[in-house]
Protein backbone atom coordinates (compact mmCIF):
# COMPACT_ATOMS: atom_id res chain seq x y z
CA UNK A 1 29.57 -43.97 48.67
CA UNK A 2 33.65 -44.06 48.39
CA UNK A 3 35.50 -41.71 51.81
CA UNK A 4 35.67 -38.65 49.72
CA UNK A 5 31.58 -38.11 48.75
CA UNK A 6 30.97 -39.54 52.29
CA UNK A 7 33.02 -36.12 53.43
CA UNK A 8 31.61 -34.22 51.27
CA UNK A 9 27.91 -34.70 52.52
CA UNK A 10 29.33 -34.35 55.93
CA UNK A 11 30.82 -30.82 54.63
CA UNK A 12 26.93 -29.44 53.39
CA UNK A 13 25.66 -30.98 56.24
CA UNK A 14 23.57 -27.92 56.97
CA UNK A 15 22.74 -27.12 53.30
CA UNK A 16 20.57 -30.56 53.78
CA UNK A 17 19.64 -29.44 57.06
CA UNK A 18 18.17 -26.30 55.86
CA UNK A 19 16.59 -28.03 52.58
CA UNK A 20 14.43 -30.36 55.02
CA UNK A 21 16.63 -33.33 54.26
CA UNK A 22 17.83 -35.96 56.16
CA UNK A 23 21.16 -37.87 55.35
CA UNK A 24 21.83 -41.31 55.95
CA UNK A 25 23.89 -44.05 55.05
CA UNK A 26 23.35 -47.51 54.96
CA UNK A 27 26.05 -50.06 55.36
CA UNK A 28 26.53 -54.03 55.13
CA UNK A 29 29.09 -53.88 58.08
CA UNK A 30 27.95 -54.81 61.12
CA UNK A 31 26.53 -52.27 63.49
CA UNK A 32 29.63 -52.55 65.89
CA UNK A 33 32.04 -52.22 62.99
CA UNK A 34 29.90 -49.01 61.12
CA UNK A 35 30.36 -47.33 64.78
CA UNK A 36 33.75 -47.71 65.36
CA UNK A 37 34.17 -46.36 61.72
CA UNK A 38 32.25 -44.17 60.09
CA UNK A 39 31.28 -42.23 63.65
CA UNK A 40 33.71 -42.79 65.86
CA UNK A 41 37.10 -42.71 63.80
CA UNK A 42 35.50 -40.89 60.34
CA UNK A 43 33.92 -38.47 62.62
CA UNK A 44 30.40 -38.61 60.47
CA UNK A 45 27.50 -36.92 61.94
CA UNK A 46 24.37 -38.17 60.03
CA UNK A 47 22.86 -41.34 61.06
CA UNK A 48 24.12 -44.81 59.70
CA UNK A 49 22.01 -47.98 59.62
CA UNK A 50 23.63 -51.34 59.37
CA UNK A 51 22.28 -54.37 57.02
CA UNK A 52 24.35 -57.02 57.33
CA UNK A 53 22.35 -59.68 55.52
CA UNK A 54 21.98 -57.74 53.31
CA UNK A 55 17.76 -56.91 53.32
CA UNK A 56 17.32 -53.90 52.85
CA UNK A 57 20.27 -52.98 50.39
CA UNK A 58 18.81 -56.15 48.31
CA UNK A 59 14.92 -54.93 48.13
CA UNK A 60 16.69 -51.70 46.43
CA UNK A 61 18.72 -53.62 43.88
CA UNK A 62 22.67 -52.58 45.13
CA UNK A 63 23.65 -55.80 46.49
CA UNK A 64 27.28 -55.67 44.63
CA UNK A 65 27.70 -59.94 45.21
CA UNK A 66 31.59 -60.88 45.83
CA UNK A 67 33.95 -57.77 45.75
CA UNK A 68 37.14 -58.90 44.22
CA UNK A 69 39.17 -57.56 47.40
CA UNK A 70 36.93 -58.99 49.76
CA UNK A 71 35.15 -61.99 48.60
CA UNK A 72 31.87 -60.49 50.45
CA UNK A 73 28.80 -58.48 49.23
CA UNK A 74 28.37 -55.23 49.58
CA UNK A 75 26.78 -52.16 48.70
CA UNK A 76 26.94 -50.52 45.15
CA UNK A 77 26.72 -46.70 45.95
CA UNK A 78 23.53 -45.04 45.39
CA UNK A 79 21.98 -41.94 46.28
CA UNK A 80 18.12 -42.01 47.14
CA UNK A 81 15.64 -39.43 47.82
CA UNK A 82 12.48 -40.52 49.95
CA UNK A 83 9.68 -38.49 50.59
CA UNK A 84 8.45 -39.02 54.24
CA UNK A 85 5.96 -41.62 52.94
CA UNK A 86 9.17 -43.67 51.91
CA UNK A 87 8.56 -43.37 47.96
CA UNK A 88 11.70 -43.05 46.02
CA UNK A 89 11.51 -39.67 44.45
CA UNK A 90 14.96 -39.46 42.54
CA UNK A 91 17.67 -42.08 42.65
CA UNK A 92 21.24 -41.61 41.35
CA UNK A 93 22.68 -45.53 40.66
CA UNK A 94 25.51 -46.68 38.61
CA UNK A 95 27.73 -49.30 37.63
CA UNK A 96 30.82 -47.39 38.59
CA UNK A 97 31.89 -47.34 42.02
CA UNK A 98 33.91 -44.33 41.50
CA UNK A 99 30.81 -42.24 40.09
CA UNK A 100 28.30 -41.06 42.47
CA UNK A 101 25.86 -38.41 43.19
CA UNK A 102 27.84 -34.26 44.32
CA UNK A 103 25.89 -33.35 47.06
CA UNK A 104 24.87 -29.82 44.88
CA UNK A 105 23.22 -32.71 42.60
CA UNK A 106 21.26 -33.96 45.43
CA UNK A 107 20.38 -30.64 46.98
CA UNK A 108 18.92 -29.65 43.05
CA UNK A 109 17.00 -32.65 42.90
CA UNK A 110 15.34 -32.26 46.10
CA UNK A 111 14.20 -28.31 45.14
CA UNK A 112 10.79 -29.84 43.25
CA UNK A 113 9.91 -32.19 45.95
CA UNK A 114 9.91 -29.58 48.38
């Protein structure tokens, strides 16, 4: 997710909370550099795992190889819902960078898993 839909999930923060649902993000920084950023200077509250290699954001299909400003992989932006069995329940993926799930989107998603 792009700065602006990362602040916006901070913002409902406790619309998730009180919908059972935990946010997190998942990064191919390393651990050390997702720290510094995203908690320390962003100020983000919900957890953030690293995957450098990039493992786990392969096995889900987002590996985005090469980024024309960077020359390294990264992530594609997707939005996942898990049940607490770890089954994918509803996934928002796309091919633009710029368009990615509204938290409201999310939060109506989740209201039939619940």
């Amino acid at each position: 997710m792009c700065q602006s839909e990362l602040r916006s999930f901070q913002k409902d923060m406790n619309k998730f909370i009180d919908a059972g649902i935990r946010v997190v993000g998942i990064s191919v920084d390393t651990a050390e550099k997702t720290r510094e950023y995203m908690l320390q200077k962003a100020g983000y509250t919900f957890t953030f795992l690293s995957d450098p290699k990039p493992e786990t954001i392969g096995s889900y299909d987002l590996v985005h190889p090469e980024e024309l400003a960077s020359g390294k992989d990264i992530a594609r932006p997707a939005e996942f819902l898990l049940d607490s069995s770890g089954t994918v329940r509803w996934r928002m993926v796309t091919e633009n960078f710029f368009k990615t799930a509204r938290p409201e989107q999310v939060l109506e998603a989740a209201r039939p898993l619940q």
